[in-house]
PDB file of N, CA and C in Angstrom:
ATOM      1  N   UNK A   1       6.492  -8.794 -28.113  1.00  0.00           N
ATOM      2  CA  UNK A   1       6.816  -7.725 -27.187  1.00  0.00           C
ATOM      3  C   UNK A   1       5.529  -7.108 -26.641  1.00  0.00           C
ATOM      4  N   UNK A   2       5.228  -6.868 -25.639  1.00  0.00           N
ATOM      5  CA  UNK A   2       4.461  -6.152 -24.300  1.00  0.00           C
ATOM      6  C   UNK A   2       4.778  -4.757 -24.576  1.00  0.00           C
ATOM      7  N   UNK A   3       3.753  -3.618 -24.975  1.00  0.00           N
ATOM      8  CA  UNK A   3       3.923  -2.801 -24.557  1.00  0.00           C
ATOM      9  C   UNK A   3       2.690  -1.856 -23.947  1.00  0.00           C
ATOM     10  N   UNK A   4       3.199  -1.842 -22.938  1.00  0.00           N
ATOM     11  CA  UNK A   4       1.608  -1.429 -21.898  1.00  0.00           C
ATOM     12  C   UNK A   4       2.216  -0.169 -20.909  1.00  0.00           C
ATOM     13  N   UNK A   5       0.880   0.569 -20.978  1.00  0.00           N
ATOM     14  CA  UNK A   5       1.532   1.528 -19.598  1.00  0.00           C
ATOM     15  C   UNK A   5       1.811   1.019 -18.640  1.00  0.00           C
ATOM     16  N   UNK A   6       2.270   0.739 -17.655  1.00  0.00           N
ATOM     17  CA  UNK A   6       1.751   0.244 -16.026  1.00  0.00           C
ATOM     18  C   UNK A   6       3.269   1.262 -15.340  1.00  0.00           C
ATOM     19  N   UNK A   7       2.364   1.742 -14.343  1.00  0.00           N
ATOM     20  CA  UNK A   7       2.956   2.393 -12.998  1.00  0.00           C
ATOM     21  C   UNK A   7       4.004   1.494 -12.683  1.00  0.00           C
ATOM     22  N   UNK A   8       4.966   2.077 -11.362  1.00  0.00           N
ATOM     23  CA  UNK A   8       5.608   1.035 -10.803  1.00  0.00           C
ATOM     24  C   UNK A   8       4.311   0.703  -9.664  1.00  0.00           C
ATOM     25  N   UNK A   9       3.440   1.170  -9.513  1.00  0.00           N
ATOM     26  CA  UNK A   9       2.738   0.254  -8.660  1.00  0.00           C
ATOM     27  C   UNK A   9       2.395  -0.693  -8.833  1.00  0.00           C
ATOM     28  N   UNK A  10       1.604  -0.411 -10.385  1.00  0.00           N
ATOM     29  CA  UNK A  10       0.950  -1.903 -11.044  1.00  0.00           C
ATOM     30  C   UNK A  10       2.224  -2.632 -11.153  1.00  0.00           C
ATOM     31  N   UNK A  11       3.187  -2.381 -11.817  1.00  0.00           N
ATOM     32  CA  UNK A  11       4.778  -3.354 -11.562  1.00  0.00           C
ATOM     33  C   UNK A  11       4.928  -4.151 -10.452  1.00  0.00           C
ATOM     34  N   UNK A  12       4.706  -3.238  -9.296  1.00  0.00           N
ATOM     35  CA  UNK A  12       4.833  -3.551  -7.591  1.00  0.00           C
ATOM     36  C   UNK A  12       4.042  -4.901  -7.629  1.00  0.00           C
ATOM     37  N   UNK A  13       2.418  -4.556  -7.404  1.00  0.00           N
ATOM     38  CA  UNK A  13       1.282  -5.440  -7.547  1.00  0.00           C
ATOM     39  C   UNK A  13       1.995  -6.683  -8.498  1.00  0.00           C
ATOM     40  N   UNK A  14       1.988  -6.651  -9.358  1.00  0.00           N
ATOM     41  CA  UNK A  14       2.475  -7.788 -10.341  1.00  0.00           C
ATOM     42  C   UNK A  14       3.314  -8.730  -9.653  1.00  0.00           C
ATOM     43  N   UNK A  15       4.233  -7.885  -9.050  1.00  0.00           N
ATOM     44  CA  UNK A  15       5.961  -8.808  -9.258  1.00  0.00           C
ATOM     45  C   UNK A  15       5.132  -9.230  -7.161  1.00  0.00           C
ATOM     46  N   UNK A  16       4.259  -8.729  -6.819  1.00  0.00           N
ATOM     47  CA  UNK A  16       3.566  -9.346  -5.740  1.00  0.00           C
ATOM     48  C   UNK A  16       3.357 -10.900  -5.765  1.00  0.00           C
ATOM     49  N   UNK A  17       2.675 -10.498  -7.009  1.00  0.00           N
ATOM     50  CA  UNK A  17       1.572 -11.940  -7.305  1.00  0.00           C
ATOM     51  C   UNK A  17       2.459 -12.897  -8.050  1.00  0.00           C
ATOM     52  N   UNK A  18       3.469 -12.715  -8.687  1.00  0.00           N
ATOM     53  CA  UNK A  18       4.018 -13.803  -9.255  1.00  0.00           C
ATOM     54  C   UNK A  18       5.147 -13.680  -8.193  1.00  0.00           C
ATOM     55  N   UNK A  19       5.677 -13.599  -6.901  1.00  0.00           N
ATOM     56  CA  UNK A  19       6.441 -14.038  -5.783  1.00  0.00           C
ATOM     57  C   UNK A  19       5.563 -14.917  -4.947  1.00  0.00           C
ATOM     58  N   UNK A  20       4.247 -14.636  -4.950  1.00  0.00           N
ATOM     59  CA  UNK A  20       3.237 -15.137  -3.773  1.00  0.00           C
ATOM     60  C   UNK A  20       2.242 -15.748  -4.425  1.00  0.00           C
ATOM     61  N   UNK A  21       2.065 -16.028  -5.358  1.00  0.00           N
ATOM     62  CA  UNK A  21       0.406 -15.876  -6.198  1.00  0.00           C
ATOM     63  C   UNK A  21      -0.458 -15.617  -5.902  1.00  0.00           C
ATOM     64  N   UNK A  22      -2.020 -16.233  -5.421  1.00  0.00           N
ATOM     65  CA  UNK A  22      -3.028 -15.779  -5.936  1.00  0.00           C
ATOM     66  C   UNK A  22      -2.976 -14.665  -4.494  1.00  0.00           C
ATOM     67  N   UNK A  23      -3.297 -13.588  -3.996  1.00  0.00           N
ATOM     68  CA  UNK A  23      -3.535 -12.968  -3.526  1.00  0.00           C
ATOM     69  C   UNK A  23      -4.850 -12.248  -3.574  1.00  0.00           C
ATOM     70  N   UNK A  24      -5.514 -12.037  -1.883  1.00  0.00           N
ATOM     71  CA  UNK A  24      -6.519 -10.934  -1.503  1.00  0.00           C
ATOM     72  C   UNK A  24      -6.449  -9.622  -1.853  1.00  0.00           C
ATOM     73  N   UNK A  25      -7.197  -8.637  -2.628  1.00  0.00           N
ATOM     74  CA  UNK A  25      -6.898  -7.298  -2.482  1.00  0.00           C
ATOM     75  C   UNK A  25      -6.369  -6.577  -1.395  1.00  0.00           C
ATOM     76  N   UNK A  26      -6.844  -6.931  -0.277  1.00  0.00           N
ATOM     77  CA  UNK A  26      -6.916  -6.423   1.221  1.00  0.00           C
ATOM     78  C   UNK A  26      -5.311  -6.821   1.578  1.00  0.00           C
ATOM     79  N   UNK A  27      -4.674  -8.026   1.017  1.00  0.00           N
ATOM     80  CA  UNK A  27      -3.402  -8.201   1.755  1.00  0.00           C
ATOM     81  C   UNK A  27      -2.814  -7.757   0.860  1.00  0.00           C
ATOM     82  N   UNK A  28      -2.954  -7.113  -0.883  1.00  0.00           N
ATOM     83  CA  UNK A  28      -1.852  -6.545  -1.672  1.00  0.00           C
ATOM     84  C   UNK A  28      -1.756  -5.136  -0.892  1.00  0.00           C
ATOM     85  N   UNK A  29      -2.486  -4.831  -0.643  1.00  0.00           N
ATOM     86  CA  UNK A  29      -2.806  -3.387  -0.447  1.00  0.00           C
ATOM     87  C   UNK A  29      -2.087  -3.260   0.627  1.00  0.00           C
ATOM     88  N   UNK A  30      -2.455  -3.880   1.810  1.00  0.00           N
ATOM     89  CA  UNK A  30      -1.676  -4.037   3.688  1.00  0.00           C
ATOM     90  C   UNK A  30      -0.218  -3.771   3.087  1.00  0.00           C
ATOM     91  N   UNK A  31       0.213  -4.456   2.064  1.00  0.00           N
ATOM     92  CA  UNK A  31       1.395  -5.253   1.841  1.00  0.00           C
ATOM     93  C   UNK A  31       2.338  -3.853   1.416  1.00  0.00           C
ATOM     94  N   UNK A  32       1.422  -3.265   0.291  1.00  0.00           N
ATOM     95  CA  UNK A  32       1.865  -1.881  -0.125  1.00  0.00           C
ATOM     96  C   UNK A  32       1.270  -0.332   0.186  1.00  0.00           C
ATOM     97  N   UNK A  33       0.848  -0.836   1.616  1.00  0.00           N
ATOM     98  CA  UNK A  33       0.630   0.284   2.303  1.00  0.00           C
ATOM     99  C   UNK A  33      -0.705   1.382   1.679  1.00  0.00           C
ATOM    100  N   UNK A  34      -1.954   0.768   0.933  1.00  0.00           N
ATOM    101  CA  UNK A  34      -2.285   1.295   0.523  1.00  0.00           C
ATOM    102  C   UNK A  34      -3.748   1.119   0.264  1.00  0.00           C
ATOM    103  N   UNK A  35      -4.793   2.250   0.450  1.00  0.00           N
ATOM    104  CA  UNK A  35      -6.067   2.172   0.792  1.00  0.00           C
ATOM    105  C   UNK A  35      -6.721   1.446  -0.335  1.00  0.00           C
ATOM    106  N   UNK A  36      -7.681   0.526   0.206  1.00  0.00           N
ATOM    107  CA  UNK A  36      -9.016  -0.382  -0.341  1.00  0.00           C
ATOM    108  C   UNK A  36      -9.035   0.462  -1.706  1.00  0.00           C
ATOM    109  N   UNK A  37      -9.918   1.782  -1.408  1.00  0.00           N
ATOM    110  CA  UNK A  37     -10.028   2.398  -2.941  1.00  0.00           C
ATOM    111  C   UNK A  37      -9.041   2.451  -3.804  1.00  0.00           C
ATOM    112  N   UNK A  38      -7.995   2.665  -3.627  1.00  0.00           N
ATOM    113  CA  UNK A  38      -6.633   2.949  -4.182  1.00  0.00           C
ATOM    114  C   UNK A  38      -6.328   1.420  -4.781  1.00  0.00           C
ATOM    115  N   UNK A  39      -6.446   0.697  -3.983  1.00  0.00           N
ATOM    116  CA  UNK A  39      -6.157  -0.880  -4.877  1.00  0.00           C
ATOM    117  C   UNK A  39      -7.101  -1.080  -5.534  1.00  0.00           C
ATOM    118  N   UNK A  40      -8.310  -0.901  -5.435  1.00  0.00           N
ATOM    119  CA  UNK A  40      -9.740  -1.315  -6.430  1.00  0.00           C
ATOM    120  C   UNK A  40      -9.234  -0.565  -7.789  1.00  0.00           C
ATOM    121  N   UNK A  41      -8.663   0.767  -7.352  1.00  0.00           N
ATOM    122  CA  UNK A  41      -8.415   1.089  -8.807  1.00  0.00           C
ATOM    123  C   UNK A  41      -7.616   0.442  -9.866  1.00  0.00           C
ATOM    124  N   UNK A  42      -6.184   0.543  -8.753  1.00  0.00           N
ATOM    125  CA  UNK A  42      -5.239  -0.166  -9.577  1.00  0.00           C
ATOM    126  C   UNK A  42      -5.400  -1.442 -10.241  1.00  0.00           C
ATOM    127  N   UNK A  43      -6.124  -2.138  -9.185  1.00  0.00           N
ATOM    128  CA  UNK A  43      -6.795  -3.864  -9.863  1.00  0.00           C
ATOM    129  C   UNK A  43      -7.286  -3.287 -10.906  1.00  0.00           C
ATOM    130  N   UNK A  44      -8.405  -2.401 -10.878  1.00  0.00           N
ATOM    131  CA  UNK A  44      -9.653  -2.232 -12.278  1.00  0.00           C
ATOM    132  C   UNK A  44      -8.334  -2.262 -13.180  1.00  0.00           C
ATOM    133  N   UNK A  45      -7.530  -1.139 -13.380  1.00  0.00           N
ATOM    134  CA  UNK A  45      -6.476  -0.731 -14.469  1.00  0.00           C
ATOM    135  C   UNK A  45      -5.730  -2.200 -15.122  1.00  0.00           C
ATOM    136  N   UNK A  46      -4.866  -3.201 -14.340  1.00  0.00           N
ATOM    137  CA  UNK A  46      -4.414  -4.377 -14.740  1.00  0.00           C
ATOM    138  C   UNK A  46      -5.405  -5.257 -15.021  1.00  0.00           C
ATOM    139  N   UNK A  47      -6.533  -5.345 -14.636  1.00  0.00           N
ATOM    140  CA  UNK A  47      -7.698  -6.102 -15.283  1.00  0.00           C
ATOM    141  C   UNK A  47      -8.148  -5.537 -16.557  1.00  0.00           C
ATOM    142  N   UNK A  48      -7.789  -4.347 -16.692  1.00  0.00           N
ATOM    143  CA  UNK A  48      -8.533  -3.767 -18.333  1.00  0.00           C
ATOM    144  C   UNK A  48      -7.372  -4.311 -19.171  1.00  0.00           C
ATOM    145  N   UNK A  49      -6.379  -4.079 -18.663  1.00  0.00           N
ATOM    146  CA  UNK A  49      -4.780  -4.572 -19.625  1.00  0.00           C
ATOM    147  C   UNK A  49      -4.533  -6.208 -19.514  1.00  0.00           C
ATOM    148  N   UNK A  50      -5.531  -6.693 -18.953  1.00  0.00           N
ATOM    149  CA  UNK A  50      -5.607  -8.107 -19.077  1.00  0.00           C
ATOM    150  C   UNK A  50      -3.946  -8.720 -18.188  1.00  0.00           C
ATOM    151  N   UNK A  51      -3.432  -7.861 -17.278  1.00  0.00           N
ATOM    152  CA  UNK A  51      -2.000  -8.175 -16.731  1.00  0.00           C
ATOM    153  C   UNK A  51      -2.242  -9.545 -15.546  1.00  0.00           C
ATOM    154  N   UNK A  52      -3.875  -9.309 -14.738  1.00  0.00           N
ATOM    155  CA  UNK A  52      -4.264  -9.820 -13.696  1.00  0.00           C
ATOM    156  C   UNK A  52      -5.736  -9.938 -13.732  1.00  0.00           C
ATOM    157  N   UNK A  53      -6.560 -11.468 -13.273  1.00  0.00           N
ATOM    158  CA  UNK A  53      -7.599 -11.612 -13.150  1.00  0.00           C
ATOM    159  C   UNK A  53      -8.359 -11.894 -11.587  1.00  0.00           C
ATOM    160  N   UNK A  54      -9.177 -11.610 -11.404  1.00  0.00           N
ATOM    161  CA  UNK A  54     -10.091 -11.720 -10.294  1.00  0.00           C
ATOM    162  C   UNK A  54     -10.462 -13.339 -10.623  1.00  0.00           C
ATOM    163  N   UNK A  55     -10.396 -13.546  -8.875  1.00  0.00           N
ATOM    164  CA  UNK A  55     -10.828 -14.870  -9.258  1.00  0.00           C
ATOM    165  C   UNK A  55     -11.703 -14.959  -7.765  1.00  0.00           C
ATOM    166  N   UNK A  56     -12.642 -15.646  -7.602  1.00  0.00           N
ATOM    167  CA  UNK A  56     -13.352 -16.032  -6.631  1.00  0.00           C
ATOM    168  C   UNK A  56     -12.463 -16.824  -6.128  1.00  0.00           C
ATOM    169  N   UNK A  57     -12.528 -17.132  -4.108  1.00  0.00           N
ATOM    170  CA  UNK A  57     -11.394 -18.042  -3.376  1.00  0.00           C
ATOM    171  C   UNK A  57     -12.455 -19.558  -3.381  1.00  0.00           C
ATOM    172  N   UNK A  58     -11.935 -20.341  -3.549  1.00  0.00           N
ATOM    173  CA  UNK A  58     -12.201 -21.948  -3.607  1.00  0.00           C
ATOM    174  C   UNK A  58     -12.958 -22.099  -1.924  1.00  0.00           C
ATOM    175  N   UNK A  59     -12.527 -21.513  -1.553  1.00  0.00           N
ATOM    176  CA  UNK A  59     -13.183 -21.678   0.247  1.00  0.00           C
ATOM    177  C   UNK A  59     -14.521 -20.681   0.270  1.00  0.00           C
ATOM    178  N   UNK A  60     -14.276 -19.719   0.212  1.00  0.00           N
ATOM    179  CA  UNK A  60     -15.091 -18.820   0.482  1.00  0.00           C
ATOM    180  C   UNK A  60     -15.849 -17.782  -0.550  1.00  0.00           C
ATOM    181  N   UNK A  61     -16.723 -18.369  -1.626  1.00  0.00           N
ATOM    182  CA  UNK A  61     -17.512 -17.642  -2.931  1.00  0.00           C
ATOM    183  C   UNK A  61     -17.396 -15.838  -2.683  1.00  0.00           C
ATOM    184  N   UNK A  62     -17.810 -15.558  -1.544  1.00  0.00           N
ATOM    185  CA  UNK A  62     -17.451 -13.730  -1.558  1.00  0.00           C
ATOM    186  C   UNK A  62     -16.126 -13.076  -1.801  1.00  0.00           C
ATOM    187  N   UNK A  63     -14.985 -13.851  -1.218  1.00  0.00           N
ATOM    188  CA  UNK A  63     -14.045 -13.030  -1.561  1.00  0.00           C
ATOM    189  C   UNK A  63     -13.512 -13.692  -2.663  1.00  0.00           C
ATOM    190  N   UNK A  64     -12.847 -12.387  -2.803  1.00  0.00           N
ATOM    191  CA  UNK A  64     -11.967 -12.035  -4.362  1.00  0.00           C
ATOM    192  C   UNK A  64     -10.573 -12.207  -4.662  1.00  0.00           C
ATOM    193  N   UNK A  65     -10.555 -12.916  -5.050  1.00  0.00           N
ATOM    194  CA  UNK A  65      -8.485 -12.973  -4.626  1.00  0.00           C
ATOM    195  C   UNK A  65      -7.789 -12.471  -6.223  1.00  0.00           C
ATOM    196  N   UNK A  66      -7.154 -12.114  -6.447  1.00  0.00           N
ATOM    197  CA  UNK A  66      -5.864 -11.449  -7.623  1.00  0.00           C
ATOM    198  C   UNK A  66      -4.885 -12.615  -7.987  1.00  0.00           C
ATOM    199  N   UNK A  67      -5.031 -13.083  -9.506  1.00  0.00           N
ATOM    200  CA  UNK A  67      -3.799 -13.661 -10.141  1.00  0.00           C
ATOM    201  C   UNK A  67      -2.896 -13.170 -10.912  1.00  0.00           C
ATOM    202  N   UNK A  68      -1.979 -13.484 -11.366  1.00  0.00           N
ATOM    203  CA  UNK A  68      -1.436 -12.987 -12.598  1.00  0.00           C
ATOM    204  C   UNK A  68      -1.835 -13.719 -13.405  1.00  0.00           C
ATOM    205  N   UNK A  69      -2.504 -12.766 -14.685  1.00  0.00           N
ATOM    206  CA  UNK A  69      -2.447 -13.995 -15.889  1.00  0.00           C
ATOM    207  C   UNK A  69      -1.385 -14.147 -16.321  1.00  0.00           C
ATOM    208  N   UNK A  70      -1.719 -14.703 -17.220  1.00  0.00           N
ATOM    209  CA  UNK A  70      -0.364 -14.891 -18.742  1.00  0.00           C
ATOM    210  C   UNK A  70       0.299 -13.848 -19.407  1.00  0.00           C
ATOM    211  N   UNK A  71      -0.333 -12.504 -19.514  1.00  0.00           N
ATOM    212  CA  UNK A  71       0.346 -11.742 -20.065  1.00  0.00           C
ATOM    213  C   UNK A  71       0.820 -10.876 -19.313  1.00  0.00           C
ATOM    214  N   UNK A  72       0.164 -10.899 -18.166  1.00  0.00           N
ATOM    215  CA  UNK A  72       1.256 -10.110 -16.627  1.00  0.00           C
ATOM    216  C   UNK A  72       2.437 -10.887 -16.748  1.00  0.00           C
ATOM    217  N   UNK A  73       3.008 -11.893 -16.946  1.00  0.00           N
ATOM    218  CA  UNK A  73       4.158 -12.920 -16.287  1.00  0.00           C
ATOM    219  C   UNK A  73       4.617 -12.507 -17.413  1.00  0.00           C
ATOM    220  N   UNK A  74       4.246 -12.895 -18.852  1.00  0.00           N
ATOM    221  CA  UNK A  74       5.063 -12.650 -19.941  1.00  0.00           C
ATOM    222  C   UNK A  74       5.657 -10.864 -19.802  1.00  0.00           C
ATOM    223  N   UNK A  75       4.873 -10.208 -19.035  1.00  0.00           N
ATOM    224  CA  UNK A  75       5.699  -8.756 -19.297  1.00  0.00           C
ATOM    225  C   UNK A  75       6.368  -8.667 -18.343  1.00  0.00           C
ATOM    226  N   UNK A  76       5.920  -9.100 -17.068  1.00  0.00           N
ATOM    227  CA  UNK A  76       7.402  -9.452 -15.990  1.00  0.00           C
ATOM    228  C   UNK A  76       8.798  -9.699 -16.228  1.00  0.00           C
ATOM    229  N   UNK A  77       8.529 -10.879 -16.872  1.00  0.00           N
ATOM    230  CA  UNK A  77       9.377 -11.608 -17.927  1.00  0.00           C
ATOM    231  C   UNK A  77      10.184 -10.734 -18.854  1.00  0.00           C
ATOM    232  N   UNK A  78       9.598  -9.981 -19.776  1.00  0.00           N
ATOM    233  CA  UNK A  78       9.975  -9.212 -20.784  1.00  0.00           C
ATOM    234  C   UNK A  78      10.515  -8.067 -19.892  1.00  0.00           C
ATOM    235  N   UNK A  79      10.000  -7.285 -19.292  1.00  0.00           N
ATOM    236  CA  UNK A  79      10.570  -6.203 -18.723  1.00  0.00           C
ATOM    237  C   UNK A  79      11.057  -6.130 -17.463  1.00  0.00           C
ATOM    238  N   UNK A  80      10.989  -6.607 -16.603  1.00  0.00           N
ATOM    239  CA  UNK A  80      11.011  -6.911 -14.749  1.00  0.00           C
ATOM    240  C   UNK A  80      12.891  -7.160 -14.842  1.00  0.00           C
ATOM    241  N   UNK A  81      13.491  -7.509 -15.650  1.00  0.00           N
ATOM    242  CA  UNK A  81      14.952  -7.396 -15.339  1.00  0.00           C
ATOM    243  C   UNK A  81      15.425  -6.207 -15.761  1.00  0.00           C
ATOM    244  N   UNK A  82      15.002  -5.903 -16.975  1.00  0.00           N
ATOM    245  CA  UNK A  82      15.535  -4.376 -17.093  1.00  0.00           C
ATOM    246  C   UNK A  82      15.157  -3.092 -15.736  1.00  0.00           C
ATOM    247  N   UNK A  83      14.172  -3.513 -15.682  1.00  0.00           N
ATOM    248  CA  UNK A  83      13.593  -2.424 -14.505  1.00  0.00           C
ATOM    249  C   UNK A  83      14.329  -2.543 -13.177  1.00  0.00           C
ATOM    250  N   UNK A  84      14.168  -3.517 -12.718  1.00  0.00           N
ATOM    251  CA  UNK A  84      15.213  -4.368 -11.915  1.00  0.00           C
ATOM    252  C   UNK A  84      16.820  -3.946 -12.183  1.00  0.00           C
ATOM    253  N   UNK A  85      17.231  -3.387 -13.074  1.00  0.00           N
ATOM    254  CA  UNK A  85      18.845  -3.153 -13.345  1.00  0.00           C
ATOM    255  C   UNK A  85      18.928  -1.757 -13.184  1.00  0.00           C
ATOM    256  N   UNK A  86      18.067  -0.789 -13.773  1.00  0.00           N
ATOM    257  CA  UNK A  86      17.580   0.790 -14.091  1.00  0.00           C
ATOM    258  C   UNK A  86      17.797   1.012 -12.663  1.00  0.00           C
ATOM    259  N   UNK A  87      16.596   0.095 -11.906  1.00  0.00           N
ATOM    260  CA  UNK A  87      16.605   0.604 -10.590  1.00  0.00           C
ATOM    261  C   UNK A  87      18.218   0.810  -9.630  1.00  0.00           C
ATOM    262  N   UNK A  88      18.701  -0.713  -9.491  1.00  0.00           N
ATOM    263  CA  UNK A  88      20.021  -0.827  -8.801  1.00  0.00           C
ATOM    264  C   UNK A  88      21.193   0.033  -9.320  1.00  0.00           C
ATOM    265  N   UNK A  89      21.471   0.069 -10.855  1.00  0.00           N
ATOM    266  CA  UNK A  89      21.894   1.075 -11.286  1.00  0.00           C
ATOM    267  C   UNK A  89      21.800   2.788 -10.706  1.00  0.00           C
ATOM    268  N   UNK A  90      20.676   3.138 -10.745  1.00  0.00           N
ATOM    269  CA  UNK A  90      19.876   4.740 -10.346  1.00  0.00           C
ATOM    270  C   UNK A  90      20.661   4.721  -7.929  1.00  0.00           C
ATOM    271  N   UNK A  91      19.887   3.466  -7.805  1.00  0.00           N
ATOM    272  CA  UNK A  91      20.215   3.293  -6.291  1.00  0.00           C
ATOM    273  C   UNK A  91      21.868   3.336  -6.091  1.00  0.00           C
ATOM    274  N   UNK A  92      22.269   2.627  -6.964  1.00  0.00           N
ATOM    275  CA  UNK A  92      24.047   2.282  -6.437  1.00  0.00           C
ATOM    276  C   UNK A  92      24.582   3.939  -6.589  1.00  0.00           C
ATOM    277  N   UNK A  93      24.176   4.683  -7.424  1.00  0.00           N
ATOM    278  CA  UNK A  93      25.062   5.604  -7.743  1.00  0.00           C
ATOM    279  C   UNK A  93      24.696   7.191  -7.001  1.00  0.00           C
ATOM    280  N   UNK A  94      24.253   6.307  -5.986  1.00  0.00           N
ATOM    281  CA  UNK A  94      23.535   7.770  -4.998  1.00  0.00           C
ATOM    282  C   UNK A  94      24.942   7.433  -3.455  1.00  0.00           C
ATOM    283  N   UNK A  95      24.936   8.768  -3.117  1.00  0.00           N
ATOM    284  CA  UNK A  95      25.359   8.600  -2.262  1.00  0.00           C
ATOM    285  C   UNK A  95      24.560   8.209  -0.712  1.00  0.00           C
ATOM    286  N   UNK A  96      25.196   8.047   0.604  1.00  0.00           N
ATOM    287  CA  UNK A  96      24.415   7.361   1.815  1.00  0.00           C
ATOM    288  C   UNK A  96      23.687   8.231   2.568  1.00  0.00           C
ATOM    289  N   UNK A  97      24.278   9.777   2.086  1.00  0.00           N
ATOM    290  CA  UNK A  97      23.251  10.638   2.538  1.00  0.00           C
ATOM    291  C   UNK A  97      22.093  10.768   1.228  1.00  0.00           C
ATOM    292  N   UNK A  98      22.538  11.160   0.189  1.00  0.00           N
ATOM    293  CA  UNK A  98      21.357  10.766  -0.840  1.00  0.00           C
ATOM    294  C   UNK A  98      20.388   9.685  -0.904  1.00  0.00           C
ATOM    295  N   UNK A  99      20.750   8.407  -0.402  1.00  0.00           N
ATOM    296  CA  UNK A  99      19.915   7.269  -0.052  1.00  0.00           C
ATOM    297  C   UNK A  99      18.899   7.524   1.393  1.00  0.00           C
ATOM    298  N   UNK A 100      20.054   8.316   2.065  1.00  0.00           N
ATOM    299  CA  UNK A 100      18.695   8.674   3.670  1.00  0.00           C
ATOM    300  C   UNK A 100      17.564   9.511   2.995  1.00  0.00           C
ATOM    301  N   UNK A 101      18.062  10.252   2.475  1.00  0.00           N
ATOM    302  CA  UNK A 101      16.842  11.524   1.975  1.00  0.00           C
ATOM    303  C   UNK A 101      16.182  11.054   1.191  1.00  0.00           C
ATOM    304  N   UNK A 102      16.337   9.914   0.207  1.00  0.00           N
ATOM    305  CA  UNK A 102      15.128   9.381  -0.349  1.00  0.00           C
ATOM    306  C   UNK A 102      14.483   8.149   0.074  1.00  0.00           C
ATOM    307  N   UNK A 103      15.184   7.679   1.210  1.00  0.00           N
ATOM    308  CA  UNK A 103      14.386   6.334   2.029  1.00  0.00           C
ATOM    309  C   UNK A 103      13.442   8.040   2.690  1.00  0.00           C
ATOM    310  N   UNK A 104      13.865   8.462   3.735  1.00  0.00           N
ATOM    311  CA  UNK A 104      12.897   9.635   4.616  1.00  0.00           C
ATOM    312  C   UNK A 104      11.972  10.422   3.492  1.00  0.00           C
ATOM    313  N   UNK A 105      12.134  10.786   2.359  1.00  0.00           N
ATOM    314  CA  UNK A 105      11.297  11.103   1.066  1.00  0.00           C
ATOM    315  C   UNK A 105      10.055  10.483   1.245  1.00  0.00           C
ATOM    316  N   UNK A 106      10.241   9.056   0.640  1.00  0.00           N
ATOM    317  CA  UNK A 106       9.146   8.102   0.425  1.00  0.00           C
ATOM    318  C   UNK A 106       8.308   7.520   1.464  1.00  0.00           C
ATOM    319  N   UNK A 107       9.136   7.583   2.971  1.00  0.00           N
ATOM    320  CA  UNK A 107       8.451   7.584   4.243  1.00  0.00           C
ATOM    321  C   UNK A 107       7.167   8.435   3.791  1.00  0.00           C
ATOM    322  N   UNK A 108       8.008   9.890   3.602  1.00  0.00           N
ATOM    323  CA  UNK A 108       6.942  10.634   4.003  1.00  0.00           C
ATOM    324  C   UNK A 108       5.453  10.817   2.643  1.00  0.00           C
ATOM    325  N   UNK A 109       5.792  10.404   1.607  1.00  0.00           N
ATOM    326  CA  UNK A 109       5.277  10.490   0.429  1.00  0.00           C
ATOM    327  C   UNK A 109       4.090   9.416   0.963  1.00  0.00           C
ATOM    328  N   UNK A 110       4.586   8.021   1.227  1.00  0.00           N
ATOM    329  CA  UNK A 110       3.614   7.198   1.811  1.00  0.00           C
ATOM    330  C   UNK A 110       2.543   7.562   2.985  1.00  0.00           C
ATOM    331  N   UNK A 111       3.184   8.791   3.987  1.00  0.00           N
ATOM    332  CA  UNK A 111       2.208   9.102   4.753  1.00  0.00           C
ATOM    333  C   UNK A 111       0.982   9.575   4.332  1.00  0.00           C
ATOM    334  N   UNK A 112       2.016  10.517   3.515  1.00  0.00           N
ATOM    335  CA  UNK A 112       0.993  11.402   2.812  1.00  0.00           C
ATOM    336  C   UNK A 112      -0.524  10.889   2.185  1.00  0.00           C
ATOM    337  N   UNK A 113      -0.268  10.037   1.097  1.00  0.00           N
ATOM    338  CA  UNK A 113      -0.400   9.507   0.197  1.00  0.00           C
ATOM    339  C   UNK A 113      -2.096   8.634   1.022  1.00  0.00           C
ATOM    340  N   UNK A 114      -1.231   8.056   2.416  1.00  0.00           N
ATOM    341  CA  UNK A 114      -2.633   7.401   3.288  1.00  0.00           C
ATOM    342  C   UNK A 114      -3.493   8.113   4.040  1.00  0.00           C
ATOM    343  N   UNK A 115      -3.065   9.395   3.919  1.00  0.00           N
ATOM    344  CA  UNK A 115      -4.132  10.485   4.567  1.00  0.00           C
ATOM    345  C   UNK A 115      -5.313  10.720   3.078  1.00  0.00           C
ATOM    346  N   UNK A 116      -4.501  11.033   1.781  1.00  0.00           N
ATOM    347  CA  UNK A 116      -5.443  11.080   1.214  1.00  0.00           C
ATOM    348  C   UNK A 116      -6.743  10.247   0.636  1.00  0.00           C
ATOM    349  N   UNK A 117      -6.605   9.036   1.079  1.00  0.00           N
ATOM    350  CA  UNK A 117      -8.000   7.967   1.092  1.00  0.00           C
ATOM    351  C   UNK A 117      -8.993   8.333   1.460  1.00  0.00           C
TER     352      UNK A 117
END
């Protein structure tokens, strides 16, 4: 059993890289709306927890691309359906005006969120 802190971001990031694999910082980030610094961190954090490794790209020695290791997938694995159920569970039982106000919520949380970079 896996037991590690991780955000739903680092979750986010994760369940990224094992849909797409090896991924650029620059396109996780585009992807989740979210500034260079802000992903450097989050990478540093799943690289200390050993979830995801940096890997140099086969084409081009400067850039940096993001994998999942082995123990990112194994906690995917281990936890990513429960989270996955919590969630649809929590979502189904909202109503369609309760669902507008927290889709328009997180709009705005995300605006927010890219001003502060």
């Amino acid at each position: 059993s896996i037991n590690v802190d991780v955000s739903p971001l680092h979750f986010e990031i994760m369940r990224l890289l094992k849909e797409d694999g090896t991924l650029h910082i620059t396109e996780i980030g585009g992807r989740l709306q979210l500034a260079r610094a802000q992903m450097t961190h989050l990478i540093d954090k799943l690289v200390e927890l050993e979830m995801v490794e940096r890997q140099a790209d086969s084409a081009d020695r400067r850039v940096t691309n993001i994998v999942l290791a082995d123990k990112g997938n194994a906690f995917l694995e281990e936890h990513g359906g429960n989270i996955w159920k919590a969630t649809q569970e929590f979502v189904s039982s909202l109503t369609d005006e309760e669902l507008a106000d927290l889709s328009a919520s997180l709009e705005r949380l995300r605006d927010i969120l890219s001003r502060l970079q």
